[in-house]
C-alpha atoms as a PDB file:
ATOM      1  CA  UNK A   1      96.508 105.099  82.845  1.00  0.00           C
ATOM      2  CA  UNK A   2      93.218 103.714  84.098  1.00  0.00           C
ATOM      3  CA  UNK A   3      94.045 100.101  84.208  1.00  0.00           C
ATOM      4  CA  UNK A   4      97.741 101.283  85.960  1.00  0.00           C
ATOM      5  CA  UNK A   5      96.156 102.935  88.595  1.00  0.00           C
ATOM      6  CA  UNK A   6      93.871  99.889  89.452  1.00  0.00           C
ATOM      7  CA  UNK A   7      96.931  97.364  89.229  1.00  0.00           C
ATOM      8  CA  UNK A   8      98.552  99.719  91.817  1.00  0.00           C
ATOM      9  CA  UNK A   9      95.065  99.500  94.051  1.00  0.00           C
ATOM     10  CA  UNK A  10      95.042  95.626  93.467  1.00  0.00           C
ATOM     11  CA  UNK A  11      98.424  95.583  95.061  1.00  0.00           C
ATOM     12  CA  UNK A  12      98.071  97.696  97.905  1.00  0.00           C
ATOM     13  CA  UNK A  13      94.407  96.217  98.647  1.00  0.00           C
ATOM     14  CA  UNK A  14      95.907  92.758  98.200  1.00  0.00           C
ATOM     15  CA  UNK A  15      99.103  93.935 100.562  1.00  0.00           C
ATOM     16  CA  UNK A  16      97.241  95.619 103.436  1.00  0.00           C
ATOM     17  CA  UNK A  17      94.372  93.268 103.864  1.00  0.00           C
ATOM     18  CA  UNK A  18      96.747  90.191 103.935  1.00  0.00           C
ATOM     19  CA  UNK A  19      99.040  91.750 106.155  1.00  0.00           C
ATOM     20  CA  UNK A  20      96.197  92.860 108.478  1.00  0.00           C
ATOM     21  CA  UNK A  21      94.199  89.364 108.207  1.00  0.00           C
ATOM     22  CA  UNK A  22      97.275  87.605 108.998  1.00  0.00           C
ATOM     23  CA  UNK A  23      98.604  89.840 112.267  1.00  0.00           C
ATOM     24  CA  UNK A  24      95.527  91.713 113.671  1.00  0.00           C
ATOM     25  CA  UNK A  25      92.451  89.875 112.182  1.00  0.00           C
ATOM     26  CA  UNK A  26      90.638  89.204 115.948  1.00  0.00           C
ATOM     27  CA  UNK A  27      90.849  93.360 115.939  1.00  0.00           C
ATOM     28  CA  UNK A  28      88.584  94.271 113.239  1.00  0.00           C
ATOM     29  CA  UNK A  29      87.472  91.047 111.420  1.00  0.00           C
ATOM     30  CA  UNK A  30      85.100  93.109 109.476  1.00  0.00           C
ATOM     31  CA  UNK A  31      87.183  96.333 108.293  1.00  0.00           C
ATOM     32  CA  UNK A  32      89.776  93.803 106.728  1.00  0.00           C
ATOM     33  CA  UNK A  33      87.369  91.196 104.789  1.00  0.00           C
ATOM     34  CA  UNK A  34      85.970  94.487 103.681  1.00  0.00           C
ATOM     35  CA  UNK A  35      89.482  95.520 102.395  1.00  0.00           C
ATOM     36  CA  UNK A  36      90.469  92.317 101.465  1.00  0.00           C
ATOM     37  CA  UNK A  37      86.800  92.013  99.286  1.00  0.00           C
ATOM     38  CA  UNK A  38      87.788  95.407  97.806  1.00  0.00           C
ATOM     39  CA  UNK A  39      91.111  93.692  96.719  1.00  0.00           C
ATOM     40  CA  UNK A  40      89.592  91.437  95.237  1.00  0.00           C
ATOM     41  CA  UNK A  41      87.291  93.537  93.066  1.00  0.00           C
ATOM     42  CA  UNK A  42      90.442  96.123  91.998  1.00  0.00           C
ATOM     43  CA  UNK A  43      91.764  92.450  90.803  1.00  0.00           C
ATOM     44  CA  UNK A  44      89.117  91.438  88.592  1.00  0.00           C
ATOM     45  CA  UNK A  45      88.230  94.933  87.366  1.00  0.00           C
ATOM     46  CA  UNK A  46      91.844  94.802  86.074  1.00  0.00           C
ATOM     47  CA  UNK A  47      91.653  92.157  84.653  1.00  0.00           C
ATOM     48  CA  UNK A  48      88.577  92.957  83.023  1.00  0.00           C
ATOM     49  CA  UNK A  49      89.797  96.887  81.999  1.00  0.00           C
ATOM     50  CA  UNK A  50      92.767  94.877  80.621  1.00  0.00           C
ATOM     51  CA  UNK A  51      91.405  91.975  78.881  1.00  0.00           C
ATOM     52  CA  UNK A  52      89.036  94.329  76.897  1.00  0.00           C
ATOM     53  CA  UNK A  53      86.025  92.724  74.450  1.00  0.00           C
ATOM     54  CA  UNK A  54      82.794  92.117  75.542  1.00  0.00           C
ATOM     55  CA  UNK A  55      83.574  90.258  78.528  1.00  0.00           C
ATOM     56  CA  UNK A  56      85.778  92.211  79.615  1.00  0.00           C
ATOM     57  CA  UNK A  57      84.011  95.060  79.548  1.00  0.00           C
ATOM     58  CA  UNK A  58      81.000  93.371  81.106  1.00  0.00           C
ATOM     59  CA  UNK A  59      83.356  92.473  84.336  1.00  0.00           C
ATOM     60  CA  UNK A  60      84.825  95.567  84.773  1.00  0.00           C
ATOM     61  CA  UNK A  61      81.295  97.571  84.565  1.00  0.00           C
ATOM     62  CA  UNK A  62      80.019  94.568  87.275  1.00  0.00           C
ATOM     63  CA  UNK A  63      83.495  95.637  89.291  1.00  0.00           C
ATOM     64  CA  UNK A  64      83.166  99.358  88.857  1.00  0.00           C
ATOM     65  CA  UNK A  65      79.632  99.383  90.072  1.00  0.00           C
ATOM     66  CA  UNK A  66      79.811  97.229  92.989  1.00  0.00           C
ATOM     67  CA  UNK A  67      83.223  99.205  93.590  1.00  0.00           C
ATOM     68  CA  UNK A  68      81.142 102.227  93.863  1.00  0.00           C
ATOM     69  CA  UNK A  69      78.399 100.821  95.793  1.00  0.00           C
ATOM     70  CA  UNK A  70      80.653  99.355  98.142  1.00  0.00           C
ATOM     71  CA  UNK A  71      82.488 102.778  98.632  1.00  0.00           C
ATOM     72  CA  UNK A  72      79.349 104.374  99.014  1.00  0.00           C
ATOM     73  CA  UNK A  73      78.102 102.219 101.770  1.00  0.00           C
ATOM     74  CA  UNK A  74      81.762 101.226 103.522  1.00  0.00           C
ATOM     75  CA  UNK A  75      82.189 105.326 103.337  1.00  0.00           C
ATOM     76  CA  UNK A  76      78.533 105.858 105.164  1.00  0.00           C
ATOM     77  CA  UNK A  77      78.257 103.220 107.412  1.00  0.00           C
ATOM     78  CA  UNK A  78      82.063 103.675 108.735  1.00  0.00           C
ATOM     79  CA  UNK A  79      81.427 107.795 109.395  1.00  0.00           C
ATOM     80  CA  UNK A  80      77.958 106.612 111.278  1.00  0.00           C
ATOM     81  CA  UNK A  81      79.578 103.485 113.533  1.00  0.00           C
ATOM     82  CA  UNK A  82      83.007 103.976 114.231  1.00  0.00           C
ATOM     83  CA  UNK A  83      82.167 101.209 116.236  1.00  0.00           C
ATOM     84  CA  UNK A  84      82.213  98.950 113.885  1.00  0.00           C
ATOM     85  CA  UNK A  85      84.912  99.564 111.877  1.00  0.00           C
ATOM     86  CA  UNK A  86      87.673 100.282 114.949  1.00  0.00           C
ATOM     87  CA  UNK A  87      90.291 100.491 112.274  1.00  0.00           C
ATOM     88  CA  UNK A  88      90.378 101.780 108.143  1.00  0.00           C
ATOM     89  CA  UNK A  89      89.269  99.832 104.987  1.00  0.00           C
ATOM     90  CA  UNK A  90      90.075 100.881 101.952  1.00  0.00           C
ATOM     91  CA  UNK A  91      86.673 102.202 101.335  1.00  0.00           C
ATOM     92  CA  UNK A  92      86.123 103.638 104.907  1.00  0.00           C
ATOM     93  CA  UNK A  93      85.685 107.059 105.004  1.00  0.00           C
ATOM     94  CA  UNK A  94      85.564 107.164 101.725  1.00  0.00           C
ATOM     95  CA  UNK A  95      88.659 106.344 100.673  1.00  0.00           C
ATOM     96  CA  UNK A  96      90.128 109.026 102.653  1.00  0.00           C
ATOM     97  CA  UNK A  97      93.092 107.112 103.495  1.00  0.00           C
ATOM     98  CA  UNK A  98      93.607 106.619  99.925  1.00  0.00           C
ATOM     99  CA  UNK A  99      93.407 110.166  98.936  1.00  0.00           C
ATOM    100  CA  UNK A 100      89.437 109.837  98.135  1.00  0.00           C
ATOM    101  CA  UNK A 101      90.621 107.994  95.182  1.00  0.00           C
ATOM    102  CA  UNK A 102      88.362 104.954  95.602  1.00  0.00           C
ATOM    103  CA  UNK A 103      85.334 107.053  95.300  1.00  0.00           C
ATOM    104  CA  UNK A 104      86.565 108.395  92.098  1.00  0.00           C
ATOM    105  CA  UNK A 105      88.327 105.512  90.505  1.00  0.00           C
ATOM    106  CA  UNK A 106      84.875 103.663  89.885  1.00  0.00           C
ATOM    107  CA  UNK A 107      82.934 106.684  88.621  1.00  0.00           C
ATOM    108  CA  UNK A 108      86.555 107.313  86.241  1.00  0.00           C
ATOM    109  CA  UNK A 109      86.079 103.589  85.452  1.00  0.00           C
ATOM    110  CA  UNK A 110      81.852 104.068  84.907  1.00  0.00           C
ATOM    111  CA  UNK A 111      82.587 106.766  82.955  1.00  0.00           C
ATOM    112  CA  UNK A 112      85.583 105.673  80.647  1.00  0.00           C
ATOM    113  CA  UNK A 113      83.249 102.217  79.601  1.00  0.00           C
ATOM    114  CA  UNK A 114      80.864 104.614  78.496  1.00  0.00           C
ATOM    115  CA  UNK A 115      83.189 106.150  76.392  1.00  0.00           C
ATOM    116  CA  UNK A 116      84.658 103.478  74.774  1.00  0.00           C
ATOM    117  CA  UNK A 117      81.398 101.925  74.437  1.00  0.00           C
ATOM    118  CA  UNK A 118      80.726 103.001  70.806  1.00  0.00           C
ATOM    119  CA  UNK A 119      84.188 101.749  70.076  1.00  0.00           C
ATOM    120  CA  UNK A 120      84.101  98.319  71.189  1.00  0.00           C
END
């Protein structure tokens, strides 16, 4: 369920920042390389959730904590300068536009690599 929910945030990260790059970039250059970076990392987490083993599981805990770091700070810095992010990110707000589920989906991630950790 984990790995289906990031292949659905891959795609919609992937979707909105190349549709927003390639129509409105000059608007708010940094709120979309900030989405389309956050693409990017719900890509390789996947891929790293997915692909298992020890590398794997060394990309996707690299993913997941950046993913939370970056959700952290997007989240802060967009509530304190609306200024500079004059339109959403995935991670703005928190992920409010998503539901808050970016904030959770790395600490779900975090945690479920913990779990398995004896196992692999």
């Amino acid at each position: 369920m984990l790995i289906a929910v990031y292949i659905l945030f891959a795609i919609a990260a992937t979707s909105r920042a190349t549709l927003q790059i390639a129509t409105k970039f000059h608007e708010a250059p940094v709120a979309y390389l900030l989405s389309a970076f956050a693409a990017v990392v719900y890509i390789v987490a996947t891929v790293g959730l997915a692909r298992g083993g020890p590398g794997g599981r060394r990309t996707a805990l690299v993913c997941c904590t950046v993913e939370l770091v970056g959700v952290l700070a997007v989240g802060a810095t967009s509530l304190l300068d609306r200024a500079l992010f004059p339109d959403d990110t995935v991670w703005s707000g928190f992920g409010q536009g998503y539901g808050y589920i970016p904030l959770v989906l790395p600490v779900l991630g975090l945690l479920w690599l913990r779990r398995t950790r004896e196992a692999a």
